[in-house]
ModelCIF file with pLDDT and N, C-alpha, C, O atoms, coordinates in Angstrom:
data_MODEL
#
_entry.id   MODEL 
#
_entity.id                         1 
_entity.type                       polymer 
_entity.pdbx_number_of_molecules   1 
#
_entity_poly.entity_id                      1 
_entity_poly.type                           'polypeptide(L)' 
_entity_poly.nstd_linkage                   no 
_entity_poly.nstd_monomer                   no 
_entity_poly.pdbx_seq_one_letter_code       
;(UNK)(UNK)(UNK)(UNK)(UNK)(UNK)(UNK)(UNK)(UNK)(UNK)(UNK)(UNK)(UNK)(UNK)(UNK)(UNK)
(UNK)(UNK)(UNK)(UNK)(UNK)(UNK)(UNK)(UNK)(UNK)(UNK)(UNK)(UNK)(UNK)(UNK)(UNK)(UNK)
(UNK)(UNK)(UNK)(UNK)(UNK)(UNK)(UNK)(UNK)(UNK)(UNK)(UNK)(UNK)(UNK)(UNK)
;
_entity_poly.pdbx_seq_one_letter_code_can   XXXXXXXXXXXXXXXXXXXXXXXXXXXXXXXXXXXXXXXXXXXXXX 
_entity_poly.pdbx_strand_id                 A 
#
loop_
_entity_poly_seq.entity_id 
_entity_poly_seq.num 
_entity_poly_seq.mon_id 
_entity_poly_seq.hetero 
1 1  UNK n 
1 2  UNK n 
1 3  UNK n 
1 4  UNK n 
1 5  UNK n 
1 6  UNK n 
1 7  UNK n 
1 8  UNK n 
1 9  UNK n 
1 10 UNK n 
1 11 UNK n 
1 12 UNK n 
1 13 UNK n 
1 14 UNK n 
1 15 UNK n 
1 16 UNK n 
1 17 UNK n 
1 18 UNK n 
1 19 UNK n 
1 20 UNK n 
1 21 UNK n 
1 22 UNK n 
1 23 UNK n 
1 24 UNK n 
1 25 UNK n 
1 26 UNK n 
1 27 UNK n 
1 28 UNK n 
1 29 UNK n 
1 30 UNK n 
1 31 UNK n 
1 32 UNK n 
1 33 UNK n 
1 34 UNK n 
1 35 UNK n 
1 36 UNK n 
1 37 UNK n 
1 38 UNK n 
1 39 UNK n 
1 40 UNK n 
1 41 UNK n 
1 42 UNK n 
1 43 UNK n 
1 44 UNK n 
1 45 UNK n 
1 46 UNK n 
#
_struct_asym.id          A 
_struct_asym.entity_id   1 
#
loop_
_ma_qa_metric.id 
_ma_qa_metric.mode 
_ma_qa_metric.name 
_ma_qa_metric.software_group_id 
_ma_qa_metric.type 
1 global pLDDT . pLDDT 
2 local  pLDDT . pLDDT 
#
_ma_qa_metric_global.metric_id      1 
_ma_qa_metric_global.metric_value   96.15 
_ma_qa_metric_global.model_id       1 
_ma_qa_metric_global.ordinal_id     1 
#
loop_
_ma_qa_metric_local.label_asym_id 
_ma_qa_metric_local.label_comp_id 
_ma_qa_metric_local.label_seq_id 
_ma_qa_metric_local.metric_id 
_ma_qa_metric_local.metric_value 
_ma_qa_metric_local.model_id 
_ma_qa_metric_local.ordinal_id 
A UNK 1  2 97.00 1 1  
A UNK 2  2 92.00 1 2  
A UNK 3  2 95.00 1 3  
A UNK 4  2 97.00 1 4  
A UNK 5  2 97.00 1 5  
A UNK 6  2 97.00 1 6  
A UNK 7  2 97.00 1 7  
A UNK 8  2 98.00 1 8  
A UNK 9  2 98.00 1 9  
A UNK 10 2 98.00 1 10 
A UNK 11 2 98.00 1 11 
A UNK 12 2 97.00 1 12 
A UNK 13 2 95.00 1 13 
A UNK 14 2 92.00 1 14 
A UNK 15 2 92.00 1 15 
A UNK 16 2 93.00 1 16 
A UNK 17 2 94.00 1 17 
A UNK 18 2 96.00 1 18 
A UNK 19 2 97.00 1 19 
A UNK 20 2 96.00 1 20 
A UNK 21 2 97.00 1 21 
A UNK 22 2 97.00 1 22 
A UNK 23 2 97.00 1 23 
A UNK 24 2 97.00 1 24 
A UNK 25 2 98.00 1 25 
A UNK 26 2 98.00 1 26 
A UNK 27 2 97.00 1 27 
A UNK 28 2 98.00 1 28 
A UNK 29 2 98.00 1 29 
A UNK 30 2 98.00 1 30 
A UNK 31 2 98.00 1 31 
A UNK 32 2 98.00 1 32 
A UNK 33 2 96.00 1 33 
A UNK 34 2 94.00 1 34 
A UNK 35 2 90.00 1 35 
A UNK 36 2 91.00 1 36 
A UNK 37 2 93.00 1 37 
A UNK 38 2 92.00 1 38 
A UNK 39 2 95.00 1 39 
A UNK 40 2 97.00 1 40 
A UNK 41 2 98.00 1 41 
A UNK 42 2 98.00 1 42 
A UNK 43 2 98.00 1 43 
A UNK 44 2 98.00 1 44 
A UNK 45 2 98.00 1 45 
A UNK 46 2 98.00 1 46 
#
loop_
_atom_site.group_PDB 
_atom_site.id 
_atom_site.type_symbol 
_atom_site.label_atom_id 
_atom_site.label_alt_id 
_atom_site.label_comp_id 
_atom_site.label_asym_id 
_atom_site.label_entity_id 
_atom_site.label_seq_id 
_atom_site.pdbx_PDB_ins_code 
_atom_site.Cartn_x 
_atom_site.Cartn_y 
_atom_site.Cartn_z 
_atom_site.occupancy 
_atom_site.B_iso_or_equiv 
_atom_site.pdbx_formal_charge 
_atom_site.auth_seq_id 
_atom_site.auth_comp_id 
_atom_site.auth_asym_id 
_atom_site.auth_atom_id 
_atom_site.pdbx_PDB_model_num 
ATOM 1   N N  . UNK A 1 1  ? -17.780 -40.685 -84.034 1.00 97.00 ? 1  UNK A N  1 
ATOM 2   C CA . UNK A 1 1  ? -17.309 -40.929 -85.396 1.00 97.00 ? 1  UNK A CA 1 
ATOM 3   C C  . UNK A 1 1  ? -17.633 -42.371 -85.783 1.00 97.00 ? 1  UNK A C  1 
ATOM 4   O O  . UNK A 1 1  ? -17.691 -43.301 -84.978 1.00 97.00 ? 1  UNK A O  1 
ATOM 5   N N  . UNK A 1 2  ? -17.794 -42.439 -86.816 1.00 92.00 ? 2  UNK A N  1 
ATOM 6   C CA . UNK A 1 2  ? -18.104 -44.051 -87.735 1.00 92.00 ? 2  UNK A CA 1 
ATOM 7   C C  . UNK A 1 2  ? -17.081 -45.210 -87.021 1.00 92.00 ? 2  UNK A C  1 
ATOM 8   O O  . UNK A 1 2  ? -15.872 -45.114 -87.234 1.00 92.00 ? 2  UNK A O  1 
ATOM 9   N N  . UNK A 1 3  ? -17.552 -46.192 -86.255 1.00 95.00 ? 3  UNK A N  1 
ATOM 10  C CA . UNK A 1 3  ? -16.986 -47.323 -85.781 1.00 95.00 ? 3  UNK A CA 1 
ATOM 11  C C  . UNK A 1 3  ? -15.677 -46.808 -84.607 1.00 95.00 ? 3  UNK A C  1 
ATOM 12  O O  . UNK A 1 3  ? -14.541 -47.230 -84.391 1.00 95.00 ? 3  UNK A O  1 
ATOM 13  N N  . UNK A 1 4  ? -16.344 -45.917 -84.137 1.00 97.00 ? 4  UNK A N  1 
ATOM 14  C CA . UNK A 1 4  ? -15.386 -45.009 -82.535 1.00 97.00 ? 4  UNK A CA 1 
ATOM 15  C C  . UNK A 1 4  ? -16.461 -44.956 -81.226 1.00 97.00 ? 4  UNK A C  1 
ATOM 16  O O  . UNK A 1 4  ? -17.645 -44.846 -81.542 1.00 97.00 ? 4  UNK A O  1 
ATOM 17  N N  . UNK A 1 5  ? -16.256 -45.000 -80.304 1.00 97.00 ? 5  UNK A N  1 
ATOM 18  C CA . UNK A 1 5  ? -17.414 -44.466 -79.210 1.00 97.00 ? 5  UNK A CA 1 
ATOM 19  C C  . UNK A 1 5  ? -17.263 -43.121 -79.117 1.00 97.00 ? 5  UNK A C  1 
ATOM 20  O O  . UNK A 1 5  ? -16.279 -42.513 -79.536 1.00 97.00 ? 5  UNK A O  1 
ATOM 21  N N  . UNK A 1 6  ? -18.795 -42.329 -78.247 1.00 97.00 ? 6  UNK A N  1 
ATOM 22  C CA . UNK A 1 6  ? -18.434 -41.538 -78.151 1.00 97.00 ? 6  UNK A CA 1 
ATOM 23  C C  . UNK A 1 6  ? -17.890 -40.897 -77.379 1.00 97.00 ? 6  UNK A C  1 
ATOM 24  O O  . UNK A 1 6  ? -17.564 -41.492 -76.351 1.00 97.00 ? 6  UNK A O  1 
ATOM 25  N N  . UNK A 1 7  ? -17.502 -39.280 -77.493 1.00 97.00 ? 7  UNK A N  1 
ATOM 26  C CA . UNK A 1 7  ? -16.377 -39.096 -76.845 1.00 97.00 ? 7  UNK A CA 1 
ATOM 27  C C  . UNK A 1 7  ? -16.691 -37.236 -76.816 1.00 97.00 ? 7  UNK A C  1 
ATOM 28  O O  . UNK A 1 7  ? -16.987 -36.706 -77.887 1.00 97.00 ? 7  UNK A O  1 
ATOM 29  N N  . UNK A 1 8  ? -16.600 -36.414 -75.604 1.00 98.00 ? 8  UNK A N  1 
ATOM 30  C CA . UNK A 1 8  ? -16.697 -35.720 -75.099 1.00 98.00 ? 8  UNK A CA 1 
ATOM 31  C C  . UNK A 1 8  ? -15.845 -34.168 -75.939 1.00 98.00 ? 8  UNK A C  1 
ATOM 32  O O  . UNK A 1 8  ? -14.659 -33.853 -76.026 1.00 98.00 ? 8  UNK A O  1 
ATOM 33  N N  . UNK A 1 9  ? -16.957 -33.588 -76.370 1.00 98.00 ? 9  UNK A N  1 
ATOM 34  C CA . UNK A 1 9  ? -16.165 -32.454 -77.300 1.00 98.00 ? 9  UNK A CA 1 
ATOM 35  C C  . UNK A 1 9  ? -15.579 -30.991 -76.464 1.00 98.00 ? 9  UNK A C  1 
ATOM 36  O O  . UNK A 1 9  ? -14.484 -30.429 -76.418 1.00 98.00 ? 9  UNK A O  1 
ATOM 37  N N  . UNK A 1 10 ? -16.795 -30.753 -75.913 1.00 98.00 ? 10 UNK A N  1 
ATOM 38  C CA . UNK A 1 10 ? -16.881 -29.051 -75.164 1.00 98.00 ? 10 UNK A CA 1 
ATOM 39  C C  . UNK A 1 10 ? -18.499 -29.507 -73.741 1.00 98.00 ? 10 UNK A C  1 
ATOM 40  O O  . UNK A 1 10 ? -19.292 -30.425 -73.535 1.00 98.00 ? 10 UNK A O  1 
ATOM 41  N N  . UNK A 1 11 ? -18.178 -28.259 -73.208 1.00 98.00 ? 11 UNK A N  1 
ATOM 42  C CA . UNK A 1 11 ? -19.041 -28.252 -71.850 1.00 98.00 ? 11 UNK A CA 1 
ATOM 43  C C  . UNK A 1 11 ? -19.358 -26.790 -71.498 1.00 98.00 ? 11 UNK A C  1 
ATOM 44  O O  . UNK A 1 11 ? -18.511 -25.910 -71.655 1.00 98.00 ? 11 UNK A O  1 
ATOM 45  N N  . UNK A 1 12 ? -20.863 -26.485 -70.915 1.00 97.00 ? 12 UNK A N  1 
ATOM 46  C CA . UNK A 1 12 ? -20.679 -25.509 -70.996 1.00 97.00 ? 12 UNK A CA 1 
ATOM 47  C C  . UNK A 1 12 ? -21.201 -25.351 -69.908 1.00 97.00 ? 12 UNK A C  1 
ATOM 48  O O  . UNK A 1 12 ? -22.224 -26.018 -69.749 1.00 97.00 ? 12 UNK A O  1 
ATOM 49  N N  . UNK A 1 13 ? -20.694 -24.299 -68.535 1.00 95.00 ? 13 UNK A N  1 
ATOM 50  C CA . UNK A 1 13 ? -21.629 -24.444 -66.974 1.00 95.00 ? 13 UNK A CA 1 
ATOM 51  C C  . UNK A 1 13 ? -23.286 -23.923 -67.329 1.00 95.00 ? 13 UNK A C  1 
ATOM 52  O O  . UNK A 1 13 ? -23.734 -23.864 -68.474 1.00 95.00 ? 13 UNK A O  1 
ATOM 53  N N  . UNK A 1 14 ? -23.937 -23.625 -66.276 1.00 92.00 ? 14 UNK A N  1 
ATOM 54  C CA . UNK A 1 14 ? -25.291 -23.362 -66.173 1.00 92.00 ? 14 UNK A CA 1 
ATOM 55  C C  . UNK A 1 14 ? -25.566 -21.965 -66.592 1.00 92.00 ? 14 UNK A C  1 
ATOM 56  O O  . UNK A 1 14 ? -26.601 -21.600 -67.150 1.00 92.00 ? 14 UNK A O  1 
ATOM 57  N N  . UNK A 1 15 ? -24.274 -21.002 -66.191 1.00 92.00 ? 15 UNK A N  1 
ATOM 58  C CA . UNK A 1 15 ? -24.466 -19.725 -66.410 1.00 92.00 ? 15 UNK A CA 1 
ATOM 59  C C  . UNK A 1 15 ? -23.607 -19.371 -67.367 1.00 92.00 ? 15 UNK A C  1 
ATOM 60  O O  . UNK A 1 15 ? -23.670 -18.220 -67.798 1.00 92.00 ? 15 UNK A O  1 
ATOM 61  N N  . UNK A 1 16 ? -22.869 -20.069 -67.764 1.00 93.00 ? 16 UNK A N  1 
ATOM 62  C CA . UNK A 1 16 ? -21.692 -19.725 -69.226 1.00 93.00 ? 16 UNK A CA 1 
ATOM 63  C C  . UNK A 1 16 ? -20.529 -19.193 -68.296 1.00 93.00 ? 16 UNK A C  1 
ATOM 64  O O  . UNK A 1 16 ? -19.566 -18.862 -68.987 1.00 93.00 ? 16 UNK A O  1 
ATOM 65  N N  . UNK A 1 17 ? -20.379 -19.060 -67.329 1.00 94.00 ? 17 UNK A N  1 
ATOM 66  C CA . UNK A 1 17 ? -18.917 -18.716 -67.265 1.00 94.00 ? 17 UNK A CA 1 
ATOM 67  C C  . UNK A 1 17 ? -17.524 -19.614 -66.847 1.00 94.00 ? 17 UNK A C  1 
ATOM 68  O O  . UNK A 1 17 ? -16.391 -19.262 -66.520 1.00 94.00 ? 17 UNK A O  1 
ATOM 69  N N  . UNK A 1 18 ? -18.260 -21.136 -67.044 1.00 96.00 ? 18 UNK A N  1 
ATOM 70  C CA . UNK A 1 18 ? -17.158 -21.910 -66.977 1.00 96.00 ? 18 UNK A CA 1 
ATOM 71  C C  . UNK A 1 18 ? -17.663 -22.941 -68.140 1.00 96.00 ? 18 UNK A C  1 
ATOM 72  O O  . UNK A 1 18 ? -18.652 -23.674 -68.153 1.00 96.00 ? 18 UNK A O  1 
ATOM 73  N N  . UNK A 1 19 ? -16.356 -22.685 -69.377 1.00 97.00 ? 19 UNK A N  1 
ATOM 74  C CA . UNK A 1 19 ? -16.061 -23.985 -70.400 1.00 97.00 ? 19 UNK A CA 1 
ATOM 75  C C  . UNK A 1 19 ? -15.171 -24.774 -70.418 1.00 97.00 ? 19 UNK A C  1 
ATOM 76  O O  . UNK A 1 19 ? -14.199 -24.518 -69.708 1.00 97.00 ? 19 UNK A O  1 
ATOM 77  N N  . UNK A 1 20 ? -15.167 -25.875 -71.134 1.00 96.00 ? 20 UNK A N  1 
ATOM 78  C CA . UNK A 1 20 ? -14.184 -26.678 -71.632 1.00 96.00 ? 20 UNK A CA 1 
ATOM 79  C C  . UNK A 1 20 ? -14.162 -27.246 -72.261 1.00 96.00 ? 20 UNK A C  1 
ATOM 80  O O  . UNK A 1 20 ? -15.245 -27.673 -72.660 1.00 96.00 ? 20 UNK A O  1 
ATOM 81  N N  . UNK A 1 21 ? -12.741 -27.802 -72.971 1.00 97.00 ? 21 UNK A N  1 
ATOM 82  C CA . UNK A 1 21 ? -13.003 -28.437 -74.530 1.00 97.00 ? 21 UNK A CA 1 
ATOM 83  C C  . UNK A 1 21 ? -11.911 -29.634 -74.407 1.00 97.00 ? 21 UNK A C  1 
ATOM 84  O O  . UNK A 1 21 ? -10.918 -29.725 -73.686 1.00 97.00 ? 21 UNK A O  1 
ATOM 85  N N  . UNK A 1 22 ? -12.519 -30.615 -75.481 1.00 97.00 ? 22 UNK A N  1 
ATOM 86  C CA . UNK A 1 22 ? -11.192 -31.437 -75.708 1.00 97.00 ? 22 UNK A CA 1 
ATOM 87  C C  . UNK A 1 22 ? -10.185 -30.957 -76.297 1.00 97.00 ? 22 UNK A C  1 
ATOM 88  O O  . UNK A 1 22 ? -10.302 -29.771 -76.608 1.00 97.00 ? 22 UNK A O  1 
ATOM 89  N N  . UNK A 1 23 ? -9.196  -31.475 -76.572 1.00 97.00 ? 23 UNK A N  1 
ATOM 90  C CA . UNK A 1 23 ? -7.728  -30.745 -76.907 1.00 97.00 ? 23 UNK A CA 1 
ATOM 91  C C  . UNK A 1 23 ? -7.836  -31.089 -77.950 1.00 97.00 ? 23 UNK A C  1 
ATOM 92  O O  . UNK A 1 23 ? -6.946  -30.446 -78.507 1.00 97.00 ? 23 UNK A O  1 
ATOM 93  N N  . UNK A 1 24 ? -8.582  -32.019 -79.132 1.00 97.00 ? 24 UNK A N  1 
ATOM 94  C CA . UNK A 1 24 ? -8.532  -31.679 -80.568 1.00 97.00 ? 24 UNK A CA 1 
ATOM 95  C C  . UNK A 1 24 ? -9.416  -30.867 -80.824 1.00 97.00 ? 24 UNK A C  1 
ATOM 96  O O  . UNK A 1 24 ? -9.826  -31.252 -81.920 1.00 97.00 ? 24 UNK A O  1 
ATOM 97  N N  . UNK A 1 25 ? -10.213 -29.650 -80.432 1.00 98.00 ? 25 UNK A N  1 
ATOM 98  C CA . UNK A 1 25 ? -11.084 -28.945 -80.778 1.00 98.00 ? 25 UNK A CA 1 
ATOM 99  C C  . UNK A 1 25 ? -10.404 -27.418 -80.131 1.00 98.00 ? 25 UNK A C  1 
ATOM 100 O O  . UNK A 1 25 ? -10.642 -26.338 -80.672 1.00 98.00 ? 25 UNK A O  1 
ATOM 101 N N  . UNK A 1 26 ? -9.727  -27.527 -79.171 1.00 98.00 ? 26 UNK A N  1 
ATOM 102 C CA . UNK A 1 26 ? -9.151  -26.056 -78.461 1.00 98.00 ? 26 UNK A CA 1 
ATOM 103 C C  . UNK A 1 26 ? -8.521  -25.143 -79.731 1.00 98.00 ? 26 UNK A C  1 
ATOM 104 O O  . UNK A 1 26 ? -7.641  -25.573 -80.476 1.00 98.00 ? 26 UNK A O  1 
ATOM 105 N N  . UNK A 1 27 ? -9.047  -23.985 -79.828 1.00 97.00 ? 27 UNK A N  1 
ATOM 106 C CA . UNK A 1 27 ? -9.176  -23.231 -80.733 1.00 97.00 ? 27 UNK A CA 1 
ATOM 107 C C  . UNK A 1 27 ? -9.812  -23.173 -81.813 1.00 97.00 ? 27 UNK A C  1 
ATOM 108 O O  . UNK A 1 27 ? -9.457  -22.377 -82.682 1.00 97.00 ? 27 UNK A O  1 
ATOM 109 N N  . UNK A 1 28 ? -10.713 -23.871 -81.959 1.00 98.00 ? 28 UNK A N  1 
ATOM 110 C CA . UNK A 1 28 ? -11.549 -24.130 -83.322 1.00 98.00 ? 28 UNK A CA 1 
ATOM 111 C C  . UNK A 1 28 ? -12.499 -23.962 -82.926 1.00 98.00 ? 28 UNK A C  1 
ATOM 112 O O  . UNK A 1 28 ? -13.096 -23.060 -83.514 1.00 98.00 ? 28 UNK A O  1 
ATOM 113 N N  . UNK A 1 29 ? -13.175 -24.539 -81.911 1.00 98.00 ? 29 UNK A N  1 
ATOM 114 C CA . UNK A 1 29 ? -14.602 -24.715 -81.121 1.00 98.00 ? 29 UNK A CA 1 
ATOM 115 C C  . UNK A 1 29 ? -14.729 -23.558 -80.170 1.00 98.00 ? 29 UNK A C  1 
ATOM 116 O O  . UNK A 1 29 ? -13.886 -23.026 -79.448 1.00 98.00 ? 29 UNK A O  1 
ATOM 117 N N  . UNK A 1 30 ? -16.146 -23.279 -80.379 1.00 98.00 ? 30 UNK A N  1 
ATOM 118 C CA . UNK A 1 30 ? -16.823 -22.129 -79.563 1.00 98.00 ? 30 UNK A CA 1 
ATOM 119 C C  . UNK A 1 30 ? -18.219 -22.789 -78.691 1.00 98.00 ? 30 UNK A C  1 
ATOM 120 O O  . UNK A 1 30 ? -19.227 -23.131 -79.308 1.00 98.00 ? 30 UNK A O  1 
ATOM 121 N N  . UNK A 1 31 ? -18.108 -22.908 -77.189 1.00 98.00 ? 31 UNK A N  1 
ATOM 122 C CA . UNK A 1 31 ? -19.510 -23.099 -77.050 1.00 98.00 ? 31 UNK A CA 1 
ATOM 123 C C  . UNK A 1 31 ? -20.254 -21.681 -76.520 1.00 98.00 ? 31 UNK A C  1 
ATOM 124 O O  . UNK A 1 31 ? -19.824 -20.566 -76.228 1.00 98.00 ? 31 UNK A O  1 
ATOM 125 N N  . UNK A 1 32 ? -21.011 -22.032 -76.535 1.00 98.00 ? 32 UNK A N  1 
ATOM 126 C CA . UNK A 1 32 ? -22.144 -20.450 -75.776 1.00 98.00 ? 32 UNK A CA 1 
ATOM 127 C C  . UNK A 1 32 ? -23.418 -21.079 -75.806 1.00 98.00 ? 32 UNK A C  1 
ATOM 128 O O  . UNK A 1 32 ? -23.859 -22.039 -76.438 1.00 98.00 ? 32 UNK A O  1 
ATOM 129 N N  . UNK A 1 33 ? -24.143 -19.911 -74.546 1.00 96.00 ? 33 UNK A N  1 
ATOM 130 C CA . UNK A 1 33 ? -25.397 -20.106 -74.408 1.00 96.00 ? 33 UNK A CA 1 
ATOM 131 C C  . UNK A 1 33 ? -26.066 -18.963 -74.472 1.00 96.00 ? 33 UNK A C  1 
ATOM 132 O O  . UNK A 1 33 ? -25.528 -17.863 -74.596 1.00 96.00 ? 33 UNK A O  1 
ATOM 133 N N  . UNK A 1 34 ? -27.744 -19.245 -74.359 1.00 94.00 ? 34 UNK A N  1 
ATOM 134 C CA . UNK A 1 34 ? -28.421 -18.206 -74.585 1.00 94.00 ? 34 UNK A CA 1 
ATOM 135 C C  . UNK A 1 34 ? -29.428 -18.589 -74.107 1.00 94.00 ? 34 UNK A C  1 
ATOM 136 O O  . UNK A 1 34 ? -30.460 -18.692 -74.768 1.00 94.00 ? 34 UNK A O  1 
ATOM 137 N N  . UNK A 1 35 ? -29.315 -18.975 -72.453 1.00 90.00 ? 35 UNK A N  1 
ATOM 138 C CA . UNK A 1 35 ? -30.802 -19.381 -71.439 1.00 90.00 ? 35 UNK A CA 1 
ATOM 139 C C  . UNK A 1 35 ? -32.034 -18.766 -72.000 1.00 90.00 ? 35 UNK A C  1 
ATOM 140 O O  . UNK A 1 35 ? -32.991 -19.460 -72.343 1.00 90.00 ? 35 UNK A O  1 
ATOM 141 N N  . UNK A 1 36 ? -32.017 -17.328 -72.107 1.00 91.00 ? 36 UNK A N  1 
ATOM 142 C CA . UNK A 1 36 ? -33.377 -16.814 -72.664 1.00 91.00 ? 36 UNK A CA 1 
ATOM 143 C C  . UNK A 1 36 ? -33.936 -17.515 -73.869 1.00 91.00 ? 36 UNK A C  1 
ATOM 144 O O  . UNK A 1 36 ? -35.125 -17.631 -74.165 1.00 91.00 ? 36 UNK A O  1 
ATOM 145 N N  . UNK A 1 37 ? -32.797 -18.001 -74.570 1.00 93.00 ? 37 UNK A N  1 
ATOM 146 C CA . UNK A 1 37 ? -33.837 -18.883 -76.268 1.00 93.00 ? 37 UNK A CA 1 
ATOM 147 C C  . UNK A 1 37 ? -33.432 -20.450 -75.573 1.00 93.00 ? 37 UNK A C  1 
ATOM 148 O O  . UNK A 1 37 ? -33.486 -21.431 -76.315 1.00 93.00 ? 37 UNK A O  1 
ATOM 149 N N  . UNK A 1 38 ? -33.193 -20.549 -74.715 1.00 92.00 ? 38 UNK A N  1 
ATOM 150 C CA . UNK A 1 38 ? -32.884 -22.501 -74.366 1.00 92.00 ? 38 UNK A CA 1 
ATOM 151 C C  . UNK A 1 38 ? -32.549 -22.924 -74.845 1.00 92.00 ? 38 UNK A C  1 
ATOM 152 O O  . UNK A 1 38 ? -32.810 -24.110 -75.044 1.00 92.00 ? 38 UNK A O  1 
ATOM 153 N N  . UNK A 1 39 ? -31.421 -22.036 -75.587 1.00 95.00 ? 39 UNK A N  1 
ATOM 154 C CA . UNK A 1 39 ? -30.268 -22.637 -76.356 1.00 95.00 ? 39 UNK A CA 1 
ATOM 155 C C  . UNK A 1 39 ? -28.878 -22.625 -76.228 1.00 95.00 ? 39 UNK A C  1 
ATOM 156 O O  . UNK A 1 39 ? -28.340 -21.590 -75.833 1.00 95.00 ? 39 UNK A O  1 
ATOM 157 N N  . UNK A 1 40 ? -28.105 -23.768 -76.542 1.00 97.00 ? 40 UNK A N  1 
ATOM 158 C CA . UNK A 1 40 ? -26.713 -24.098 -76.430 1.00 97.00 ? 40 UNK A CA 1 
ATOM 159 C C  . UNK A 1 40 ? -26.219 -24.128 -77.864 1.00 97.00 ? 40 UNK A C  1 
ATOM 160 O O  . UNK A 1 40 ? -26.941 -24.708 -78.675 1.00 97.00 ? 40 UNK A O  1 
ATOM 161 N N  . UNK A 1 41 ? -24.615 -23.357 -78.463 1.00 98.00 ? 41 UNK A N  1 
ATOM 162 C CA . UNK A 1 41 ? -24.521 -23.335 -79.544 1.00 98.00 ? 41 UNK A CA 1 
ATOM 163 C C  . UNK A 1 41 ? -22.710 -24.130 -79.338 1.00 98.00 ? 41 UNK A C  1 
ATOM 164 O O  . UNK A 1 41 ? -21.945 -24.176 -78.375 1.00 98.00 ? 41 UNK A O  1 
ATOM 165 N N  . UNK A 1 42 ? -22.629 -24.562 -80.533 1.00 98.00 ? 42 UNK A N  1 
ATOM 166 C CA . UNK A 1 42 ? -21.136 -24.809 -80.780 1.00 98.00 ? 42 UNK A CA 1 
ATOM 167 C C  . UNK A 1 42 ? -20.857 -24.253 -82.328 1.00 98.00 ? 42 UNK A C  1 
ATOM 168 O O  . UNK A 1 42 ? -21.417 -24.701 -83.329 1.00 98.00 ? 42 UNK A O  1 
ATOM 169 N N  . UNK A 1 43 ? -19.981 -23.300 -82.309 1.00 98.00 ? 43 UNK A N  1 
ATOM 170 C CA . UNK A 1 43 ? -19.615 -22.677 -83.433 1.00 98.00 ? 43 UNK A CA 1 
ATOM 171 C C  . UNK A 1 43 ? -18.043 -23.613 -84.033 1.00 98.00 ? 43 UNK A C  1 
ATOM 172 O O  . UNK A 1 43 ? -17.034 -23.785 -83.349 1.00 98.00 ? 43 UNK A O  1 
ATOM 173 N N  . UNK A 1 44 ? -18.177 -23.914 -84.932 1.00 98.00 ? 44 UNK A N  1 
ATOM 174 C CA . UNK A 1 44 ? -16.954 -25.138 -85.424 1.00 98.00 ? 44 UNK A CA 1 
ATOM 175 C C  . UNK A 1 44 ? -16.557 -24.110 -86.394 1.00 98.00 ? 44 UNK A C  1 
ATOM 176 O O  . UNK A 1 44 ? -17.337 -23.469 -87.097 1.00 98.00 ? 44 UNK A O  1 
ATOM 177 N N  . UNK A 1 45 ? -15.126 -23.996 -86.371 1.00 98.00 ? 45 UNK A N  1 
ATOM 178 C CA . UNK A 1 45 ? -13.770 -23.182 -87.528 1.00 98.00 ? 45 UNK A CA 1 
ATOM 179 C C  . UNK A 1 45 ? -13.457 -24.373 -87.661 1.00 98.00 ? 45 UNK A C  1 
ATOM 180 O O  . UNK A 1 45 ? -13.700 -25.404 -87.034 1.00 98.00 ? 45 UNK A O  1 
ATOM 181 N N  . UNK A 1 46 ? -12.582 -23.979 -89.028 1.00 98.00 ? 46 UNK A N  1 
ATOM 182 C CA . UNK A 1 46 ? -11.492 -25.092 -89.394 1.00 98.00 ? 46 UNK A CA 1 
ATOM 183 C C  . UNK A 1 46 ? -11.895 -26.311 -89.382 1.00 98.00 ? 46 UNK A C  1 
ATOM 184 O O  . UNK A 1 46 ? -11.113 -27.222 -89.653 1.00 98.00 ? 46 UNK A O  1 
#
């Protein structure tokens, strides 16, 4: 954020079955992957 360091949102393991999030994002934030397109997504609600 503008004049903050940064700071650690969500994580996602190698194979997707272990996440985690910071606690101002738990329930809002979605991460996922999709190795076949070499892609990592974060879906933001709210």
């Amino acid at each position: 954020a503008p004049g903050k360091e940064r700071e650690g949102v969500s994580c996602i393991s190698r194979s997707g079955d272990k996440t985690n999030y910071a606690d101002s994002v738990k329930g809002r934030f979605t991460i996922s992957r999709d190795n076949a397109k070499n892609t990592v997504y974060l879906q933001m609600n709210s």
